[in-house]
N, C-alpha and C. Protein backbone atom coordinates (compact mmCIF):
# COMPACT_ATOMS: atom_id res chain seq x y z
N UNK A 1 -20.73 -85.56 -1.71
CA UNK A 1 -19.75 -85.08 -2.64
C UNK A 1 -19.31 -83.69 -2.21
N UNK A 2 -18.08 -83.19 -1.99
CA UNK A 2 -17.66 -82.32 -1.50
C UNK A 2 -17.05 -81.68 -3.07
N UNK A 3 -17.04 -80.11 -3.32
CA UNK A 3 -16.77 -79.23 -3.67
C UNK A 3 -15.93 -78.26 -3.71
N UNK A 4 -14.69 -78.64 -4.45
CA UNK A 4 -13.37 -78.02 -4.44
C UNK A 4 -13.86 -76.73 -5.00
N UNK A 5 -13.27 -75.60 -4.60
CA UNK A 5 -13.04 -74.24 -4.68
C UNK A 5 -11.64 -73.90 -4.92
N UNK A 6 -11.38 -73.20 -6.50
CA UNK A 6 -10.06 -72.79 -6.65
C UNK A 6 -10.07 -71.03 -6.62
N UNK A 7 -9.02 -70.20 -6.06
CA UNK A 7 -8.68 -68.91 -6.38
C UNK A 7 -9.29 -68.71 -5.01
N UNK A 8 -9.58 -69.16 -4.28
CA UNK A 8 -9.64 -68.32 -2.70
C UNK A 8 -8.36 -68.15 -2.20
N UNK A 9 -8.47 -67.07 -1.61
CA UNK A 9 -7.02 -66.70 -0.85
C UNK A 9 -7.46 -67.00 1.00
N UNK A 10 -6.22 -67.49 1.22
CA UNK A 10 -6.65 -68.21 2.58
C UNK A 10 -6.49 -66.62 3.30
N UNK A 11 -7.10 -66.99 4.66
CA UNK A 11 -7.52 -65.88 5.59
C UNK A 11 -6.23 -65.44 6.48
N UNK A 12 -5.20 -66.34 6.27
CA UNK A 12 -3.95 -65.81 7.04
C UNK A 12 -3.04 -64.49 6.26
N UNK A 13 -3.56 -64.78 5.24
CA UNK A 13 -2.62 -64.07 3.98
C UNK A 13 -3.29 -62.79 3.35
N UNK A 14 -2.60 -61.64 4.44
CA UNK A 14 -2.64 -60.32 4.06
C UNK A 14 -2.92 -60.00 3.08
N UNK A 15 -4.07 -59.11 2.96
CA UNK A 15 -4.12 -58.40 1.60
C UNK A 15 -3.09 -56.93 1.66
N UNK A 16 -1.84 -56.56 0.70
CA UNK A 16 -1.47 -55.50 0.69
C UNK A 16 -2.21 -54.10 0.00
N UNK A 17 -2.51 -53.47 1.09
CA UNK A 17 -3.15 -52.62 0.22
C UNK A 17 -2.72 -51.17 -0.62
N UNK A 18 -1.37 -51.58 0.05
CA UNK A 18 -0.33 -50.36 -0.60
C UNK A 18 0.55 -50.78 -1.96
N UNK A 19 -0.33 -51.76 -2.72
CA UNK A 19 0.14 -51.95 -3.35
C UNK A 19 -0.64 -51.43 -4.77
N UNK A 20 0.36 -51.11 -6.08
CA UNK A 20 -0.75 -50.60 -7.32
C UNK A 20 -2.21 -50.86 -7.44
N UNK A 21 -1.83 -51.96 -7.86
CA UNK A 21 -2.97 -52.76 -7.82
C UNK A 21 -4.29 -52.91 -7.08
N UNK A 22 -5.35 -52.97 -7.41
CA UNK A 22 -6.09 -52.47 -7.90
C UNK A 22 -6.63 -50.42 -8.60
N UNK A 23 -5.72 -50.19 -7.42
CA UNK A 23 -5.94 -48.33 -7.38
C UNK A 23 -5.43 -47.76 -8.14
N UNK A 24 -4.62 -48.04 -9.36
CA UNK A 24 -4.57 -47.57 -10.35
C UNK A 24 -5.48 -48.38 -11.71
N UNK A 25 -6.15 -49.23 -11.59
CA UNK A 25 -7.06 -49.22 -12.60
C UNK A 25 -8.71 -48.71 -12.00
N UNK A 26 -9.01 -48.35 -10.92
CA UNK A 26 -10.02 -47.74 -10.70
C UNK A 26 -10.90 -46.26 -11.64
N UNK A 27 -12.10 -46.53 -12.03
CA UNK A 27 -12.37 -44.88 -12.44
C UNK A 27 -13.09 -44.83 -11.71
N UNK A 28 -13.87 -43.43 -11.87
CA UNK A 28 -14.76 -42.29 -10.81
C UNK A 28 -16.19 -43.12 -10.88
N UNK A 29 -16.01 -43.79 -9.73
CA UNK A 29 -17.12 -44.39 -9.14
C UNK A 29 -17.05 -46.23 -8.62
N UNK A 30 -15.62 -46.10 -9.01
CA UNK A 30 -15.34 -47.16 -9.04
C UNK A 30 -15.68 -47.73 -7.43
N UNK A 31 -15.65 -48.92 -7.11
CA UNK A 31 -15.40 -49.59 -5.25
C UNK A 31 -14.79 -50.83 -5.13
N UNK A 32 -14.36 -51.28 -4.03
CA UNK A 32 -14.19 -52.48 -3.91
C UNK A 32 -13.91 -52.66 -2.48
N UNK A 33 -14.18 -53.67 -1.94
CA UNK A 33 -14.60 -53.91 -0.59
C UNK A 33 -13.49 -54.92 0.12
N UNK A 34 -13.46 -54.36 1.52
CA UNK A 34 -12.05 -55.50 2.07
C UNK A 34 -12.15 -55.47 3.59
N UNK A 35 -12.60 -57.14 3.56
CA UNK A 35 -12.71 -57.07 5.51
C UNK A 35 -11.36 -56.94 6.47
N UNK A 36 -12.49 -57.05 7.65
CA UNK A 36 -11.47 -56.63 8.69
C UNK A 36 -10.46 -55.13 8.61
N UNK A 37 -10.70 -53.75 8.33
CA UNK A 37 -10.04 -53.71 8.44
C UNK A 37 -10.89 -51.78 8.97
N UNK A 38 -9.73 -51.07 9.71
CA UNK A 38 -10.96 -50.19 11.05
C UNK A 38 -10.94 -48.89 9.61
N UNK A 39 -11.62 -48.18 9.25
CA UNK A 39 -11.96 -47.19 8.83
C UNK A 39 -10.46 -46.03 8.85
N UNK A 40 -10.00 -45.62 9.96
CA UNK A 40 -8.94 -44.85 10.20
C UNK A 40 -7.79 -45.37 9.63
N UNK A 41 -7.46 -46.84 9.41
CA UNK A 41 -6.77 -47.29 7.76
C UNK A 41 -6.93 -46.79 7.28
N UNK A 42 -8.24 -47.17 6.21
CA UNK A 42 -8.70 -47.24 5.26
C UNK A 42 -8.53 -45.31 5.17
N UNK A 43 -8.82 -44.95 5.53
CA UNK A 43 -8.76 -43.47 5.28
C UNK A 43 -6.66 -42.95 4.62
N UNK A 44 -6.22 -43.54 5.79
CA UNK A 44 -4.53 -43.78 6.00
C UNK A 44 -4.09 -43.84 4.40
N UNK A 45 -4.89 -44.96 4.07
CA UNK A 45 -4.10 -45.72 2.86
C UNK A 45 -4.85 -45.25 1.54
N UNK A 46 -6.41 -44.58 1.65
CA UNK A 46 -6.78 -43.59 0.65
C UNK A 46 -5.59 -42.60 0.26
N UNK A 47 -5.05 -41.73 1.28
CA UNK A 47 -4.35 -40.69 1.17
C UNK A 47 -3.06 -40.71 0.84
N UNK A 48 -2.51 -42.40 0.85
CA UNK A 48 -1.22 -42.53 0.50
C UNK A 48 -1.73 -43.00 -0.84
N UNK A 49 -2.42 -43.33 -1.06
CA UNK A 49 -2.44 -43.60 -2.97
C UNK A 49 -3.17 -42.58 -3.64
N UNK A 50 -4.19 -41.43 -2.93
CA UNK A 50 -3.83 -40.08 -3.46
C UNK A 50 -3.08 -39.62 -3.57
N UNK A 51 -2.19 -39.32 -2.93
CA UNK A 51 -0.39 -38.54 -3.49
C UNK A 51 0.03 -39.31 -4.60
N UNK A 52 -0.16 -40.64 -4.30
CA UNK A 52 1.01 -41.62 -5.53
C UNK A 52 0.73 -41.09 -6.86
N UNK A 53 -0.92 -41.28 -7.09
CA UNK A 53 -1.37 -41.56 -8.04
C UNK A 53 -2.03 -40.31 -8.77
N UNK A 54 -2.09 -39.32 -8.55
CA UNK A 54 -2.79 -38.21 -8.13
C UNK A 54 -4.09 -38.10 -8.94
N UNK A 55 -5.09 -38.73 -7.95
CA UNK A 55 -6.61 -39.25 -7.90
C UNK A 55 -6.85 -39.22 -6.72
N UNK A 56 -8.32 -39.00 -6.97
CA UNK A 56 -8.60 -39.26 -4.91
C UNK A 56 -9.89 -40.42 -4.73
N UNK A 57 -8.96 -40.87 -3.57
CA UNK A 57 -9.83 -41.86 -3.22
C UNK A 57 -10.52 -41.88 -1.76
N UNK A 58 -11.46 -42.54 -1.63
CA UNK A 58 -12.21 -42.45 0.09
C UNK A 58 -12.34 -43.74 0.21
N UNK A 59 -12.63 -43.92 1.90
CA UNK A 59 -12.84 -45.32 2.55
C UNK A 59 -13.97 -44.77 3.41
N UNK A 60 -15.23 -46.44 2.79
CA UNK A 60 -16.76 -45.62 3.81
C UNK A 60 -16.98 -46.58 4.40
N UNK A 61 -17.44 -46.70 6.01
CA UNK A 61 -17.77 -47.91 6.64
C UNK A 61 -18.93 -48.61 6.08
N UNK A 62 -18.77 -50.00 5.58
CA UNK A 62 -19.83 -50.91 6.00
C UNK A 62 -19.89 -52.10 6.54
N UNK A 63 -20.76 -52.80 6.42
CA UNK A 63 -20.44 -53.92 7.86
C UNK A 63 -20.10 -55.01 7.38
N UNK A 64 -18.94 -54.85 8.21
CA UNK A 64 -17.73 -56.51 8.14
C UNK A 64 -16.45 -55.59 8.04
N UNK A 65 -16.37 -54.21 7.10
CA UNK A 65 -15.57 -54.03 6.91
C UNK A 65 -15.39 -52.53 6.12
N UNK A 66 -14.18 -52.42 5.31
CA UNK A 66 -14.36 -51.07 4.78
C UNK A 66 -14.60 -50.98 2.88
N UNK A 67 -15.34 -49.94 2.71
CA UNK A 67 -15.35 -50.13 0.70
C UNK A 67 -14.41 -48.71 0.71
N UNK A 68 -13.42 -48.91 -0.51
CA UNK A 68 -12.77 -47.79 -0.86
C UNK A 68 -13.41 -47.25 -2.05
N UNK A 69 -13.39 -46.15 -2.38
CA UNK A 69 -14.49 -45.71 -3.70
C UNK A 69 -13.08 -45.00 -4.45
N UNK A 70 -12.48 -44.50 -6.15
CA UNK A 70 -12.62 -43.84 -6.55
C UNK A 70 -13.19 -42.77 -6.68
N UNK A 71 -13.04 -41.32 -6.48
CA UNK A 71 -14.06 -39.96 -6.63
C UNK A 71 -13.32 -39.34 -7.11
N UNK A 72 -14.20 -38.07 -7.76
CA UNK A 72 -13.99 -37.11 -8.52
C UNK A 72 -12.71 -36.55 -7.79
N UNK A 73 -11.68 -35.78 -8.47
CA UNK A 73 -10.71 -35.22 -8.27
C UNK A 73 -10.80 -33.85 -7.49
N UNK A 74 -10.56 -33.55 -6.13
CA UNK A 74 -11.01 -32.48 -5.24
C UNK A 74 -10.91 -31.07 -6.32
N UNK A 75 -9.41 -31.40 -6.35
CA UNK A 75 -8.73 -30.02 -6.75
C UNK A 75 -9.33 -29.67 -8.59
N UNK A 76 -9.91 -30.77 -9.05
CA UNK A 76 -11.03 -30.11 -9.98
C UNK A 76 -12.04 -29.67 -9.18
N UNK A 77 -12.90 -29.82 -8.51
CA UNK A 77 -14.07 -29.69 -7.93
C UNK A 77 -13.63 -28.22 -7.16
N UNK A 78 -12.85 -27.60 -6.70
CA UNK A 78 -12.19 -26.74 -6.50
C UNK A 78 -12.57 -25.15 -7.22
N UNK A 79 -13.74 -24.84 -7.38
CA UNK A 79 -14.66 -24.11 -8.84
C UNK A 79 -14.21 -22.73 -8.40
N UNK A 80 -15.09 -21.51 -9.19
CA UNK A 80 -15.29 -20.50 -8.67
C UNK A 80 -16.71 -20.30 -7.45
N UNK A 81 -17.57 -21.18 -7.45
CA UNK A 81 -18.20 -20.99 -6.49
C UNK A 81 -18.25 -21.51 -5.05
N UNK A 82 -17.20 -22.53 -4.84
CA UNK A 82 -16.59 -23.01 -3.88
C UNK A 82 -15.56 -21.47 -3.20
N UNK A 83 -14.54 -21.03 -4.23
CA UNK A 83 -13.71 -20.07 -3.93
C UNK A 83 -14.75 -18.85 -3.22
N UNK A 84 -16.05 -18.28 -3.96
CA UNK A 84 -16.66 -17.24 -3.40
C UNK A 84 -17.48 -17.79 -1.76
N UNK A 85 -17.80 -18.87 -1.61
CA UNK A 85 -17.76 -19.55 -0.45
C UNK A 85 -16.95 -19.24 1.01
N UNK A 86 -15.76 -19.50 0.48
CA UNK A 86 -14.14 -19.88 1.21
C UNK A 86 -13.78 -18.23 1.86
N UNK A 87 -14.68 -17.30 0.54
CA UNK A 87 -13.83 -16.19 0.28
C UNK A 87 -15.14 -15.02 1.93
N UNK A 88 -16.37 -15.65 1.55
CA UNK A 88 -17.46 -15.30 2.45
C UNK A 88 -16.85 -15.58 3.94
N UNK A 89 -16.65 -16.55 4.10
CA UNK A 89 -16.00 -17.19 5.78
C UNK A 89 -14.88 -16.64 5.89
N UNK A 90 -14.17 -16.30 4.79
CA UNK A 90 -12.47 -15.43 5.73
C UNK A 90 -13.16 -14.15 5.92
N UNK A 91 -14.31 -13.62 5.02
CA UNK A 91 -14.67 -12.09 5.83
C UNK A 91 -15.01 -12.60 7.10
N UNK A 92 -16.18 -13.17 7.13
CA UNK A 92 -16.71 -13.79 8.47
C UNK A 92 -15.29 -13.45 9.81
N UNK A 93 -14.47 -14.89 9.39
CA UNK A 93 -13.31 -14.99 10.26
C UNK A 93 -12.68 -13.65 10.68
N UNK A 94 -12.38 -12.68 9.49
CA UNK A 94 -11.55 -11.64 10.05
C UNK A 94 -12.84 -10.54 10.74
N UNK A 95 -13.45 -10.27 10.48
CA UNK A 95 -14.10 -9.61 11.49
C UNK A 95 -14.92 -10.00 12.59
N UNK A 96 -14.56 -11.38 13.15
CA UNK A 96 -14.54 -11.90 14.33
C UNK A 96 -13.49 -11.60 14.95
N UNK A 97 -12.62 -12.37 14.52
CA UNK A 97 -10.71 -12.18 15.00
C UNK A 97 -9.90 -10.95 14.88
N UNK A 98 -10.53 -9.95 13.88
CA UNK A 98 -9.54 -8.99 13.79
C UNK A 98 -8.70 -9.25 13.19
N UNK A 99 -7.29 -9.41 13.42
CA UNK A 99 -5.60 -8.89 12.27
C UNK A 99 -5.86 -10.71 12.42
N UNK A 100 -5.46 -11.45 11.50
CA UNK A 100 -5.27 -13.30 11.51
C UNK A 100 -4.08 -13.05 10.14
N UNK A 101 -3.27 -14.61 10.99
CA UNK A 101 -2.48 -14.91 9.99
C UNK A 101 -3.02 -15.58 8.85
N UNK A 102 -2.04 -15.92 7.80
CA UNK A 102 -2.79 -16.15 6.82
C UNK A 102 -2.81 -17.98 7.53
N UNK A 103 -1.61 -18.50 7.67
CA UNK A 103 -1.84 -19.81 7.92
C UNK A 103 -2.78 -20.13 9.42
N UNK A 104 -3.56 -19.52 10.15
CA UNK A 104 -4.93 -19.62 11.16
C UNK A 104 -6.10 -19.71 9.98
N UNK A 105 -5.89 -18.63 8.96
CA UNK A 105 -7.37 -18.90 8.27
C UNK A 105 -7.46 -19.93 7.66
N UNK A 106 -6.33 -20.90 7.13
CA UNK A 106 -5.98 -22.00 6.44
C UNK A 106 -6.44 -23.13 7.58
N UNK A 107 -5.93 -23.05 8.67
CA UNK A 107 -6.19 -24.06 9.35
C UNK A 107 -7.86 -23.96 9.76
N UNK A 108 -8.44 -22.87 10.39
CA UNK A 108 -9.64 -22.72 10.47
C UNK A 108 -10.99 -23.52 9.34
N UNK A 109 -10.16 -22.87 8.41
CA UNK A 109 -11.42 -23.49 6.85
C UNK A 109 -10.42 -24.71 6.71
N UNK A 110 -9.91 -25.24 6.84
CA UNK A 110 -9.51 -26.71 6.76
C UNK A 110 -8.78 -26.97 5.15
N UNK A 111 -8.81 -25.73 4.41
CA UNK A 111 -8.35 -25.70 3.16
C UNK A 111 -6.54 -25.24 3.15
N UNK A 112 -5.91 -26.22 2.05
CA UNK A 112 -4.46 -26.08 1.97
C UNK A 112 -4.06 -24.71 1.92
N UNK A 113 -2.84 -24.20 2.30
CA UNK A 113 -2.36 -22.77 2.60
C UNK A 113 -2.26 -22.05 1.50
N UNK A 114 -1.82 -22.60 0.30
CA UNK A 114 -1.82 -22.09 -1.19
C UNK A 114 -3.30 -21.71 -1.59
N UNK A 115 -4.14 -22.42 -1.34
CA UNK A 115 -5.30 -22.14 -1.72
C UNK A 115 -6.02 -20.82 -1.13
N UNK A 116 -5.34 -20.75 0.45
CA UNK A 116 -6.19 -19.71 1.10
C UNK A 116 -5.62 -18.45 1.02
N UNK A 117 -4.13 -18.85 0.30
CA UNK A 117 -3.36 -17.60 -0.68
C UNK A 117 -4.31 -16.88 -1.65
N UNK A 118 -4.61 -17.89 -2.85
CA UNK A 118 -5.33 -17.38 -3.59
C UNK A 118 -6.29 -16.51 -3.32
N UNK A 119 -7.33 -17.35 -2.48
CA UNK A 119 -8.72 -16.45 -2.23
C UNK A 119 -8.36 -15.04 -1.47
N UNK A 120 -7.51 -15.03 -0.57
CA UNK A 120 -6.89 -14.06 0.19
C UNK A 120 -6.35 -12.56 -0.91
N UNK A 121 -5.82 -13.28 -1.98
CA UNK A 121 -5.09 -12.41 -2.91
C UNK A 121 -6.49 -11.42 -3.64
N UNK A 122 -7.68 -12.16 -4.20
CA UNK A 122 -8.31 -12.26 -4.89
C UNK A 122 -9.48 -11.21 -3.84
N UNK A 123 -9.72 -11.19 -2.77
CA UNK A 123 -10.25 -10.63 -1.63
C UNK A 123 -9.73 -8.97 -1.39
N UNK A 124 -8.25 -9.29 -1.42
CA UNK A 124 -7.52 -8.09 -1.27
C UNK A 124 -7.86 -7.03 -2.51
N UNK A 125 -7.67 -7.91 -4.24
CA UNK A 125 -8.22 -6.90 -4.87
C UNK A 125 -8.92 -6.09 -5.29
N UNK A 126 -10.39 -6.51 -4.77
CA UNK A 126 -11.34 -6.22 -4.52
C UNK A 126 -11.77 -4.88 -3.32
N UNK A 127 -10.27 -4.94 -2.51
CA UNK A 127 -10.29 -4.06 -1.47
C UNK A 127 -11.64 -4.34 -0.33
N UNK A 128 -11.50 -5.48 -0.47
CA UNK A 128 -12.32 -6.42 0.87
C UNK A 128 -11.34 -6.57 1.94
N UNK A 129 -9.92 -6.65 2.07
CA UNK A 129 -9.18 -6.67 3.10
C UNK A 129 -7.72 -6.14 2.60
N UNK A 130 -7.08 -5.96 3.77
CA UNK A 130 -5.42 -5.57 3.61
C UNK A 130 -4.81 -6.89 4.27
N UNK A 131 -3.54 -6.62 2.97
CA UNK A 131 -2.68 -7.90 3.66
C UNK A 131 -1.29 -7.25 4.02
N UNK A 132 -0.70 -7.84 5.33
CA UNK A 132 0.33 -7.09 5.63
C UNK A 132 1.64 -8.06 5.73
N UNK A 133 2.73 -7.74 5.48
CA UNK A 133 3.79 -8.73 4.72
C UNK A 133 4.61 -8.87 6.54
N UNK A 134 4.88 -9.14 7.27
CA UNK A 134 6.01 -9.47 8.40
C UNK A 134 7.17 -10.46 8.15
N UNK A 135 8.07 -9.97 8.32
CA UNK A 135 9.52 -11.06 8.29
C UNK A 135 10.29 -10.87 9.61
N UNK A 136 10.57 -12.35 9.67
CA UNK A 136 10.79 -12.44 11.58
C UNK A 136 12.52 -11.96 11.18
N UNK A 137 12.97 -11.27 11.81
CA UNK A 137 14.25 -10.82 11.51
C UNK A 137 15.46 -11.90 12.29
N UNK A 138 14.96 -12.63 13.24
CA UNK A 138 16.29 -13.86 13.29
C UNK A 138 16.07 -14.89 12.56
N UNK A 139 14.90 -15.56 12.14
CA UNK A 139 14.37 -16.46 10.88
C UNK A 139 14.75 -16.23 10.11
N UNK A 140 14.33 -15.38 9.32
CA UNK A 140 14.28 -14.93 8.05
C UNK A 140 13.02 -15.82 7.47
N UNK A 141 11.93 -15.72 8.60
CA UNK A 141 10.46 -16.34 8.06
C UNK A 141 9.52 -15.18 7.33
N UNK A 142 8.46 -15.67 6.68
CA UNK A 142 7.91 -14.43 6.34
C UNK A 142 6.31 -15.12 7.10
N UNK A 143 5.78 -14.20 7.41
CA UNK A 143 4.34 -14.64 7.45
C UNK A 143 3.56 -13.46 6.95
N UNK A 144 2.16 -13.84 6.58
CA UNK A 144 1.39 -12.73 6.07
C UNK A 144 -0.11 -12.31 6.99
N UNK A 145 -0.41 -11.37 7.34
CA UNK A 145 -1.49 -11.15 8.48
C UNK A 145 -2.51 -10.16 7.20
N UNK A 146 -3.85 -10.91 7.72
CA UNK A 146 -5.05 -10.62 6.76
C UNK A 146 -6.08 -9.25 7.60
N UNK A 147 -6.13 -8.64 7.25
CA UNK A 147 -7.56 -7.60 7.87
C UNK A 147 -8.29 -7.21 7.35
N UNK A 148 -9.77 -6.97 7.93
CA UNK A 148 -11.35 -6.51 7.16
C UNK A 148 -10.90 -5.59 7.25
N UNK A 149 -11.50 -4.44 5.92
CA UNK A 149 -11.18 -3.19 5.71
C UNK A 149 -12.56 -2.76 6.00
């Protein structure tokens, strides 16, 4: 006696994963698992339904394939003791490097440029560093250069 199976989806037929569905009913801790498919996706398509949705999500290898998780929201997690952290390594940085732009220390700590505004601002008042304002005069760019005092 053979055993019909209903609601399988045959193996030719793409799962879209850019689609709502499931990733907007996910909460914080949520997972769900999907073969075949390489990690550097799965990372791809975390980050396009973080922007959409604005939640963050990750993709972790396991075997066969990849699990995407729901997690806590970065830019909450984002504290004051993370900032005094961020704020320790740009001293570090500038008195390695000397005069740095502001967007090198951004790229260095791997943190968004607004953010390394803040700590930068917050550094300066303290009179932990000088910030010096430059505007490229055929641009009309501005950039800002950080120094240990």
């Amino acid at each position: 006696m053979l055993i019909i199976e209903k609601g399988l989806t045959h193996p030719s037929q793409k799962i879209n994963l850019y689609l709502d569905d499931p990733w907007d009913q996910l909460e914080i801790g949520d997972s769900f698992f999907v073969k075949k498919i390489t990690l550097r996706e799965g990372k791809l398509i975390c980050q396009v339904h973080s922007n959409k949705f604005d939640k963050n999500f990750d993709a972790t290898r396991e075997k066969g394939g990849i699990r995407f998780w729901r997690i806590e929201k970065s830019k909450d997690a984002f504290n004051q003791g993370n900032k005094v952290d961020y704020g320790n390594k740009i001293l570090k940085l500038l008195e390695k490097r000397g005069e740095t732009s502001m967007g090198i220390l951004a790229n260095r700590l791997r943190l968004e440029y607004e953010k390394t505004k803040q700590i930068v601002e917050v550094l300066e008042k303290k009179s932990l560093i000088s910030i010096r304002k430059v505007t490229h005069p055929r641009r009309l760019t501005v950039a800002y250069f950080c120094k240990a005092l």
